[in-house]
Protein backbone atom coordinates (compact mmCIF):
# COMPACT_ATOMS: atom_id res chain seq x y z
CA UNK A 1 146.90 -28.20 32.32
CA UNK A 2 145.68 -29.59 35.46
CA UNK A 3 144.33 -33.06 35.83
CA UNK A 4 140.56 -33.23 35.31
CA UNK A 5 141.10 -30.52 31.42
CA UNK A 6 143.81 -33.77 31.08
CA UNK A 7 140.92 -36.15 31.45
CA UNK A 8 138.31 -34.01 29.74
CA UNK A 9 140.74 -34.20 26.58
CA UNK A 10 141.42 -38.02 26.67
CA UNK A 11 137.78 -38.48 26.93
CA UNK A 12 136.71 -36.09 23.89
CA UNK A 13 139.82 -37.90 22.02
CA UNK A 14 137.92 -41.30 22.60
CA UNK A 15 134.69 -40.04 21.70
CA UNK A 16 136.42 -38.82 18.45
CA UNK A 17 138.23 -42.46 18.13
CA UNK A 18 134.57 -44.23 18.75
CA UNK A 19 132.83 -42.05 17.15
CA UNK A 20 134.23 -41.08 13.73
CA UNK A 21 133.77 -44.40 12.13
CA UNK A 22 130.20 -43.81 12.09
CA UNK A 23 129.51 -40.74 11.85
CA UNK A 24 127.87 -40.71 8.71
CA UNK A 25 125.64 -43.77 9.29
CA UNK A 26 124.94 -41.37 12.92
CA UNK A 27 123.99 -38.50 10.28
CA UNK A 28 121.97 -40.49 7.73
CA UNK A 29 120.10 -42.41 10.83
CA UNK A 30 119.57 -38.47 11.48
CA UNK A 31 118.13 -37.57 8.23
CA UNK A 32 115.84 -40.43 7.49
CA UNK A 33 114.32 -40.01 11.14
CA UNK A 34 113.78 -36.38 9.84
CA UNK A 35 112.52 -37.78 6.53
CA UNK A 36 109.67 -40.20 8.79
CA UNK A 37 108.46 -36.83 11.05
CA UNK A 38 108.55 -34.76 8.16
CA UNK A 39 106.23 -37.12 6.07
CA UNK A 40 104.36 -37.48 9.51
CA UNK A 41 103.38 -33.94 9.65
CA UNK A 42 102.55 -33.54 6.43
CA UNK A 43 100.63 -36.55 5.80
CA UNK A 44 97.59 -34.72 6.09
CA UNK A 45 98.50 -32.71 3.02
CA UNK A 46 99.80 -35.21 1.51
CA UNK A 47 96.57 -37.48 1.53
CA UNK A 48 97.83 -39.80 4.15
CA UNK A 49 95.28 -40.53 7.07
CA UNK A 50 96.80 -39.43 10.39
CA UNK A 51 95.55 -39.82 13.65
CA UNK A 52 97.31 -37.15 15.13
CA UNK A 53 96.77 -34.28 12.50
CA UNK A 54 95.36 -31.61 14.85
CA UNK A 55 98.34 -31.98 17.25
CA UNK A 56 101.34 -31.60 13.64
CA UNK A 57 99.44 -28.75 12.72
CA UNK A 58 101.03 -26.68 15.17
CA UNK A 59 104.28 -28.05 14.18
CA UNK A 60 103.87 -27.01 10.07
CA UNK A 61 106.02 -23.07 10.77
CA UNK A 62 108.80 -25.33 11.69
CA UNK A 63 108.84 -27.77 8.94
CA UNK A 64 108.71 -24.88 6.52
CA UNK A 65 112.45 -24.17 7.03
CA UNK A 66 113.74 -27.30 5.79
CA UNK A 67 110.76 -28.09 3.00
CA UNK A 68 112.86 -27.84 0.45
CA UNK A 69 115.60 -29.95 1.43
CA UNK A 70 112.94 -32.72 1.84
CA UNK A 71 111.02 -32.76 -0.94
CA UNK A 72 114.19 -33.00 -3.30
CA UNK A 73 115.42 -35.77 -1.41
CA UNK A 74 112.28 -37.49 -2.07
CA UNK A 75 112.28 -37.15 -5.55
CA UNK A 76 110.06 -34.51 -5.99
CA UNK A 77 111.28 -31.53 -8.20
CA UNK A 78 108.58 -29.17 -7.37
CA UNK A 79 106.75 -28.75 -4.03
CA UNK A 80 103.94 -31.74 -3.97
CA UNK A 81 101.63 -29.29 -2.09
CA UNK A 82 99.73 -26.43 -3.49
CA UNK A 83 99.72 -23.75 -0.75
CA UNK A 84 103.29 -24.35 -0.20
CA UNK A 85 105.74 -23.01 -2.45
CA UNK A 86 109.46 -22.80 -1.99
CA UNK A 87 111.25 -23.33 -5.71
């Protein structure tokens, strides 16, 4: 192991040291910030006014993937939308 791998590994070990203490606050920070854009794009569907609902409609393909996920962790057993169904 030369020097510099030696000083790529201390630095990923600090990282890991600085890091691990919050790495679940890091991932639920993560998931509510998913939880805001995904109620951003589908406000419109939702009944929500937004401003900017021609520009999320090009992003609905990709919030189909994870749909699911979101509406459970809102409290929603079955999909709130009509032309979406995913349970």
């Amino acid at each position: 192991m030369d020097f510099l791998e030696k000083l790529r590994a201390f630095g990923r070990g600090l990282n890991e040291f600085y890091a691990a203490p919050y790495r679940s606050a890091f991932l639920r920070a993560q998931r509510e910030e998913e939880d805001l854009f995904m109620l951003l794009v589908l406000g419109e569907a939702l009944g929500v006014p937004n401003p900017a609902a021609f520009y999320t409609l090009e992003l609905l393909p990709i919030i189909y993937e994870d749909f699911h996920a979101w509406h459970q962790r809102m409290g929603m057993e079955h999909s709130p939308l009509e032309n979406i169904r995913c349970c």
